[in-house]
PDB file of N, CA and C in Angstrom:
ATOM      1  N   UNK A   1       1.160 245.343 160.919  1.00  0.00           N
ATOM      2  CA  UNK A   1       1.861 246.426 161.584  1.00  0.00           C
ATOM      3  C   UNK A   1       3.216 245.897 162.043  1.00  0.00           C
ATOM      4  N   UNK A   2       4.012 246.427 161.793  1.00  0.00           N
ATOM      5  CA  UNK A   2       5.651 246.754 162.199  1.00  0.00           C
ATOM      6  C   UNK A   2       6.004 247.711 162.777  1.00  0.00           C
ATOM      7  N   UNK A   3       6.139 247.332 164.136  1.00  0.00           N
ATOM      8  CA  UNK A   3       6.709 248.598 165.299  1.00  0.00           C
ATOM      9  C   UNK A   3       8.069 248.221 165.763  1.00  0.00           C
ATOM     10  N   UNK A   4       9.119 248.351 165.653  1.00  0.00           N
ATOM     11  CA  UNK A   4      10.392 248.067 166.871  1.00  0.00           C
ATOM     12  C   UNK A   4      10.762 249.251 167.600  1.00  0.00           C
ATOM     13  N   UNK A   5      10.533 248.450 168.588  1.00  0.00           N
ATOM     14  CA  UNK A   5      11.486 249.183 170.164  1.00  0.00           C
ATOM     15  C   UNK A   5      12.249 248.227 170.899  1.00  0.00           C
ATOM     16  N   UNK A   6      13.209 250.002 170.775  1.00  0.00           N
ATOM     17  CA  UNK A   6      14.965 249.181 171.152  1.00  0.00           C
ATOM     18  C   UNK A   6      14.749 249.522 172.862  1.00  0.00           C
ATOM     19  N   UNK A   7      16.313 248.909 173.162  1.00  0.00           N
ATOM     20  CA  UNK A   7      16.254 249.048 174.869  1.00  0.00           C
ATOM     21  C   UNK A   7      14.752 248.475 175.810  1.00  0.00           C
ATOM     22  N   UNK A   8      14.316 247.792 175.768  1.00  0.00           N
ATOM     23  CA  UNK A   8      13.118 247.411 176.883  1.00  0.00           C
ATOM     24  C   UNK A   8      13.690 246.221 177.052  1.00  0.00           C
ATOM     25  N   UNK A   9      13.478 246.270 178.580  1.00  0.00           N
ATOM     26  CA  UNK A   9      13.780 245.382 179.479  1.00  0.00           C
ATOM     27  C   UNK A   9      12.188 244.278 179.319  1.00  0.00           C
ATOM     28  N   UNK A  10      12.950 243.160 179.980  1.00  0.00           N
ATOM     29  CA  UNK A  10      12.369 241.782 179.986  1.00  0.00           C
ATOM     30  C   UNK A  10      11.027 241.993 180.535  1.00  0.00           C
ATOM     31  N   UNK A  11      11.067 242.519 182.009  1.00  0.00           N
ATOM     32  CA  UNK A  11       9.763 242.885 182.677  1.00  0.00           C
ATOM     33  C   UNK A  11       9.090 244.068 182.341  1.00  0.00           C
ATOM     34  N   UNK A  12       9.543 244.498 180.986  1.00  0.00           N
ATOM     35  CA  UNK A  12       8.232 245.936 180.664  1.00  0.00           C
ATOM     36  C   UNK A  12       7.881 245.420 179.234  1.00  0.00           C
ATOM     37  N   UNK A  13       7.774 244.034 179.266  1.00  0.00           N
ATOM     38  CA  UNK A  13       7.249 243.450 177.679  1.00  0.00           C
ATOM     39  C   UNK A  13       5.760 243.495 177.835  1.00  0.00           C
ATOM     40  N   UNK A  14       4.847 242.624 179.216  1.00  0.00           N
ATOM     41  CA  UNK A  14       3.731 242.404 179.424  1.00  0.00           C
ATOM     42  C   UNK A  14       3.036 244.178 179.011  1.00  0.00           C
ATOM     43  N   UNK A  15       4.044 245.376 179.835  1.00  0.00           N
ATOM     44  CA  UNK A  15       3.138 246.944 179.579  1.00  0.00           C
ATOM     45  C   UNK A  15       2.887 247.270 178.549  1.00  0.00           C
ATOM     46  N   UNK A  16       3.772 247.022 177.879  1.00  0.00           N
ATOM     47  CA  UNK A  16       4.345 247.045 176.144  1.00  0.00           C
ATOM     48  C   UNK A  16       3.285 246.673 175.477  1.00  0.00           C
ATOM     49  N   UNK A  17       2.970 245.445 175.607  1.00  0.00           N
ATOM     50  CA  UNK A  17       1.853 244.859 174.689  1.00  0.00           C
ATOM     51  C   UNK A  17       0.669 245.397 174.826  1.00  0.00           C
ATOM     52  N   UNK A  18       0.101 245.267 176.068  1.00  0.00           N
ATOM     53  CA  UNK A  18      -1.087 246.342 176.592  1.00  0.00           C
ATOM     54  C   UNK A  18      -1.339 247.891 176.115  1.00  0.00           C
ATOM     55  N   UNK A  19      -0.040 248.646 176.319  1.00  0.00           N
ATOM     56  CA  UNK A  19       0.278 249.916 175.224  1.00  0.00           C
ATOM     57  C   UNK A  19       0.025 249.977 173.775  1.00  0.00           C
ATOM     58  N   UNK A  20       0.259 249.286 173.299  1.00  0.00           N
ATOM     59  CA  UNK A  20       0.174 248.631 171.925  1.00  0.00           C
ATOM     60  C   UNK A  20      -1.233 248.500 171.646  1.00  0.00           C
ATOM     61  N   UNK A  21      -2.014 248.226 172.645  1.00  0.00           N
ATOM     62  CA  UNK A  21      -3.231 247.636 172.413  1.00  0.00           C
ATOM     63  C   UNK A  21      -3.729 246.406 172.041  1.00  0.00           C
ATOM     64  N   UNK A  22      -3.156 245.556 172.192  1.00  0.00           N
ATOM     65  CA  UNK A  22      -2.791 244.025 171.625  1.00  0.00           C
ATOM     66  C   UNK A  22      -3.657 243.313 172.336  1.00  0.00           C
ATOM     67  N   UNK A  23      -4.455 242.428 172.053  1.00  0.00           N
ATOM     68  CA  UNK A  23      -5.676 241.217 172.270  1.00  0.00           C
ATOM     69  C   UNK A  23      -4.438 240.168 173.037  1.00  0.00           C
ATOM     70  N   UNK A  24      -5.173 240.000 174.034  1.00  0.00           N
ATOM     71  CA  UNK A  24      -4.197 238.351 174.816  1.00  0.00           C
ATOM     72  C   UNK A  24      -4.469 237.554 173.957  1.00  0.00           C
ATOM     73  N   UNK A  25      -5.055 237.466 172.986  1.00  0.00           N
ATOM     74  CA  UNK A  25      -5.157 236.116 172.125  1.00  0.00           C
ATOM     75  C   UNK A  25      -4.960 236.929 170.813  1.00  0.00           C
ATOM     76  N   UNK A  26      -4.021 237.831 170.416  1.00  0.00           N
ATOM     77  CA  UNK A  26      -3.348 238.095 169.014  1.00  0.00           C
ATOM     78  C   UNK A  26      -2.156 237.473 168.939  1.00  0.00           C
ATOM     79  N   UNK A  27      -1.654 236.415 167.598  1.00  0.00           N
ATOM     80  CA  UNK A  27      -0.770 236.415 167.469  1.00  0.00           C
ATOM     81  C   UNK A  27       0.366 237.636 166.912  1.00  0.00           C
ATOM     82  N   UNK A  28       1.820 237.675 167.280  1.00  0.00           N
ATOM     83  CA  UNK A  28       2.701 238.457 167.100  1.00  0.00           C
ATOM     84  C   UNK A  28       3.432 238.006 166.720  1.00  0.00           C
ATOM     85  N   UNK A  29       4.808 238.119 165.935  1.00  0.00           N
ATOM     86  CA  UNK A  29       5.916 237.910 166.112  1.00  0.00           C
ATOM     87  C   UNK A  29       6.924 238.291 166.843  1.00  0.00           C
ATOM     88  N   UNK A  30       7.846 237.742 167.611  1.00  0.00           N
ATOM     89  CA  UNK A  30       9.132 239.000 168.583  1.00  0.00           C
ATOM     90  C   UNK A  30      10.296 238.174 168.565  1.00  0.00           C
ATOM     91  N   UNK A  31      11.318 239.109 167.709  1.00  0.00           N
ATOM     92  CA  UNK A  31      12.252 239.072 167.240  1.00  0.00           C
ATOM     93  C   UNK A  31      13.068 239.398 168.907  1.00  0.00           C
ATOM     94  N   UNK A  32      14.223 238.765 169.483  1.00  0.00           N
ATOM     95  CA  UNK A  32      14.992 239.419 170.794  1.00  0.00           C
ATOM     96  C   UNK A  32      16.263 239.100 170.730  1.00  0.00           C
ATOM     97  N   UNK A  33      16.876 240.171 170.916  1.00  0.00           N
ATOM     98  CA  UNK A  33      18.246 240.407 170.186  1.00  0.00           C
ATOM     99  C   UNK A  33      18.919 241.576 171.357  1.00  0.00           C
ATOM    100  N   UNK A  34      19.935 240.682 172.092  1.00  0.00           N
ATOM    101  CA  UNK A  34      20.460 241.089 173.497  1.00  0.00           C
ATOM    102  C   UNK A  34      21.352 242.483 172.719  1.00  0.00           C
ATOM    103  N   UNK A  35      21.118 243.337 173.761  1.00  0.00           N
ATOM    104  CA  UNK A  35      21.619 244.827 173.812  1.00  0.00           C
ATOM    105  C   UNK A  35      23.182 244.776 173.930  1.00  0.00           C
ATOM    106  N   UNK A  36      24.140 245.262 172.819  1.00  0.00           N
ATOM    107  CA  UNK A  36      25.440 245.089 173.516  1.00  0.00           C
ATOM    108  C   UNK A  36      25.642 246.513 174.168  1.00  0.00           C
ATOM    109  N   UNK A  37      26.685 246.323 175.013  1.00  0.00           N
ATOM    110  CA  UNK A  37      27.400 247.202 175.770  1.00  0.00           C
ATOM    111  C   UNK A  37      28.489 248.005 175.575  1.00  0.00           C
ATOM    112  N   UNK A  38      29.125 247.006 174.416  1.00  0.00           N
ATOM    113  CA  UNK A  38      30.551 247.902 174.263  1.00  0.00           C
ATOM    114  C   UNK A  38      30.525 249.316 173.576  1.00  0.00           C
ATOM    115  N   UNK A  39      31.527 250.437 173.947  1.00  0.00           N
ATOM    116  CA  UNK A  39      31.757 251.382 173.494  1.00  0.00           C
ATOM    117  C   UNK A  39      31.033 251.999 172.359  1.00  0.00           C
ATOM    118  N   UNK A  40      31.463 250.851 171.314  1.00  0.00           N
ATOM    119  CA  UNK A  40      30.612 251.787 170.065  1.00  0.00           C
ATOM    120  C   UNK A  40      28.913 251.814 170.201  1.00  0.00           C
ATOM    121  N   UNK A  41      28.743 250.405 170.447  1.00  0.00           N
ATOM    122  CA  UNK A  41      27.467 250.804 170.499  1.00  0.00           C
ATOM    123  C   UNK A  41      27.055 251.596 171.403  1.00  0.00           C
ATOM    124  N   UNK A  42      27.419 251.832 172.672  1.00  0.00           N
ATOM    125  CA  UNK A  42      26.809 252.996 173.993  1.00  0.00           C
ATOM    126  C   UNK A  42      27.157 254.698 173.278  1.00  0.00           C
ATOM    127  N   UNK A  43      28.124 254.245 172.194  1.00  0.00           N
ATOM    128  CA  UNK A  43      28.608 256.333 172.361  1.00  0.00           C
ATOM    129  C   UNK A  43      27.409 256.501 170.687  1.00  0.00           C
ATOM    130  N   UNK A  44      27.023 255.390 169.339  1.00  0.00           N
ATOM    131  CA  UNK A  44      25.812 255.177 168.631  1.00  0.00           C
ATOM    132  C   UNK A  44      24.614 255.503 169.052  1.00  0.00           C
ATOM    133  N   UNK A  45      24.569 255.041 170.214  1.00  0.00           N
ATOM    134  CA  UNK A  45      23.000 255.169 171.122  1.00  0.00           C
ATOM    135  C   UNK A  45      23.071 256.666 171.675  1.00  0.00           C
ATOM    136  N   UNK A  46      24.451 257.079 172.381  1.00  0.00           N
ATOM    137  CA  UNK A  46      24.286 258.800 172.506  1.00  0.00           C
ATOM    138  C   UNK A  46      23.857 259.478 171.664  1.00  0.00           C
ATOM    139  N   UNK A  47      24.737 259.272 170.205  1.00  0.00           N
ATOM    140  CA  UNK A  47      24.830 259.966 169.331  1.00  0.00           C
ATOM    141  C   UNK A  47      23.343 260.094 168.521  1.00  0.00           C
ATOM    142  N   UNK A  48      22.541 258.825 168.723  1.00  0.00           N
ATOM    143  CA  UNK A  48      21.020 258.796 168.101  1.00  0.00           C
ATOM    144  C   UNK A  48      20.348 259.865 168.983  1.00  0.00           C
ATOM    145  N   UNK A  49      20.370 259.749 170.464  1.00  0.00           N
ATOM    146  CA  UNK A  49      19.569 260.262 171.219  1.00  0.00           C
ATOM    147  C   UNK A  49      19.886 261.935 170.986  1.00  0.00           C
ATOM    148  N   UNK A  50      20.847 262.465 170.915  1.00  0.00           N
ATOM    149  CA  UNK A  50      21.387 263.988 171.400  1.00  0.00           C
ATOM    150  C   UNK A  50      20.945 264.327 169.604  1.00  0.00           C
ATOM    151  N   UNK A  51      21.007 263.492 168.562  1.00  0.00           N
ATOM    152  CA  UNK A  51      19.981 263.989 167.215  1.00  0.00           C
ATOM    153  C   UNK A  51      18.837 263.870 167.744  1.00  0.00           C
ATOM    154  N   UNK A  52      18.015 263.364 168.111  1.00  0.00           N
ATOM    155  CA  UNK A  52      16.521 262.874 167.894  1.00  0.00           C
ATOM    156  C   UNK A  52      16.237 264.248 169.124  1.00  0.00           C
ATOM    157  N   UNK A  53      17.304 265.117 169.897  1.00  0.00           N
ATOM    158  CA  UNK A  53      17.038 266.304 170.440  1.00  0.00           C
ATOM    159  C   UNK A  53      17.545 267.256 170.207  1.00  0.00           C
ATOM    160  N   UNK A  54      17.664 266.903 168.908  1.00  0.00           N
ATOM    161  CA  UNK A  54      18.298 268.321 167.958  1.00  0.00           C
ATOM    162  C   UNK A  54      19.673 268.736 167.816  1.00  0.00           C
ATOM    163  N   UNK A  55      20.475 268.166 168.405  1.00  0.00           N
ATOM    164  CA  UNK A  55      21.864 268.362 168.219  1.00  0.00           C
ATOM    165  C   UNK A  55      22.577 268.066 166.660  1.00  0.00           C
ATOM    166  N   UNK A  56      22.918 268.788 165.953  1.00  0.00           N
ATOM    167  CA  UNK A  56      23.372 269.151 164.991  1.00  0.00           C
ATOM    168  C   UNK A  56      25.383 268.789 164.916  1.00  0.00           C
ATOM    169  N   UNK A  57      25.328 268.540 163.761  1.00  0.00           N
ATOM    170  CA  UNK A  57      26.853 268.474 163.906  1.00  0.00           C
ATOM    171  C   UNK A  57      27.782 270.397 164.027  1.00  0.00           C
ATOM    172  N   UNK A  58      26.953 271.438 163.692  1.00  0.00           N
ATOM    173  CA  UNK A  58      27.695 272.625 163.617  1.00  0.00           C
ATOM    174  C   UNK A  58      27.057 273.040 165.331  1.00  0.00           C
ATOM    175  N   UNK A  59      26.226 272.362 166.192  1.00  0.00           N
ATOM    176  CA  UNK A  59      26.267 272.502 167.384  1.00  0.00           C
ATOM    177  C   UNK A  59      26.693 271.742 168.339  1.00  0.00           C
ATOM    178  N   UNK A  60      27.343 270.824 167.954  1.00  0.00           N
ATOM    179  CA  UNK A  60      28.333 269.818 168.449  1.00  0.00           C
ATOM    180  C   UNK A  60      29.666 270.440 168.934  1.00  0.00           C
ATOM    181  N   UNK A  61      30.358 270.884 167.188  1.00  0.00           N
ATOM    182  CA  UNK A  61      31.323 272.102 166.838  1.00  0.00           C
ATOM    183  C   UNK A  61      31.564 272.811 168.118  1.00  0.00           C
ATOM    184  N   UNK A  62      30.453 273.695 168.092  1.00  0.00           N
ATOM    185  CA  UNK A  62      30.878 274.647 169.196  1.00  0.00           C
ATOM    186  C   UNK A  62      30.875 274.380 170.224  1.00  0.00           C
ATOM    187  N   UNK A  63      29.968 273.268 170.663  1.00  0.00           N
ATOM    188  CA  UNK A  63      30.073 272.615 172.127  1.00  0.00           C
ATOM    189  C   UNK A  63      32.089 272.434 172.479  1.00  0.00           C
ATOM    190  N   UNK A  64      32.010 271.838 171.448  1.00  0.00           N
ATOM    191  CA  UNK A  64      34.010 271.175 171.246  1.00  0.00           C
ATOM    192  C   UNK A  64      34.987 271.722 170.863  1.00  0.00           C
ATOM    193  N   UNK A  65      34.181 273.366 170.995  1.00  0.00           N
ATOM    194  CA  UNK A  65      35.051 274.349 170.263  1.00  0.00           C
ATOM    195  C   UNK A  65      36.293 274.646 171.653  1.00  0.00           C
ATOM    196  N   UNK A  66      37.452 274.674 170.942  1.00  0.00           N
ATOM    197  CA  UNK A  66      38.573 274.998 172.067  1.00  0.00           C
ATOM    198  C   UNK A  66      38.685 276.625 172.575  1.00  0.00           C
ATOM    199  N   UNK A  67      38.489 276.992 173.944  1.00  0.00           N
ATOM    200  CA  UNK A  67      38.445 278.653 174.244  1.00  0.00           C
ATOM    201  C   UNK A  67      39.616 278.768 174.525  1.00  0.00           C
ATOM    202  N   UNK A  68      40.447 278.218 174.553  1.00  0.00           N
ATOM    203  CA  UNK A  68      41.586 278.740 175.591  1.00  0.00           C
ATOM    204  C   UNK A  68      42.494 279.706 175.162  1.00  0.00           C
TER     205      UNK A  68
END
């Protein structure tokens, strides 16, 4: 099995595993690969989240549509 999850913090690894369902004595592999911050990646991570809740590029549009 191959699961990745992005964004988790250091101290919600132990819940994580337990969630998972994972044996204290299974081996795993864990790949950890520090979160950057800059711009592109923070407005990437919007842009995943506001799809994965349905935001569409022709409802974007009108969000950015100019009324004036």
């Amino acid at each position: 099995m191959k699961q990745v999850i992005k964004n988790l913090r250091v101290s919600e690894i132990p819940n994580v595993i337990a969630q998972l369902g994972l044996s204290p004595d299974q081996e795993v592999n864990l790949t950890i690969e520090e979160t950057s911050d800059d711009l592109l990646s923070i407005m990437d991570n919007i842009g995943e989240k506001a799809q994965a809740k349905g935001l569409t590029e022709e409802k974007l549009n009108e969000l950015l549509a100019d009324e004036s």
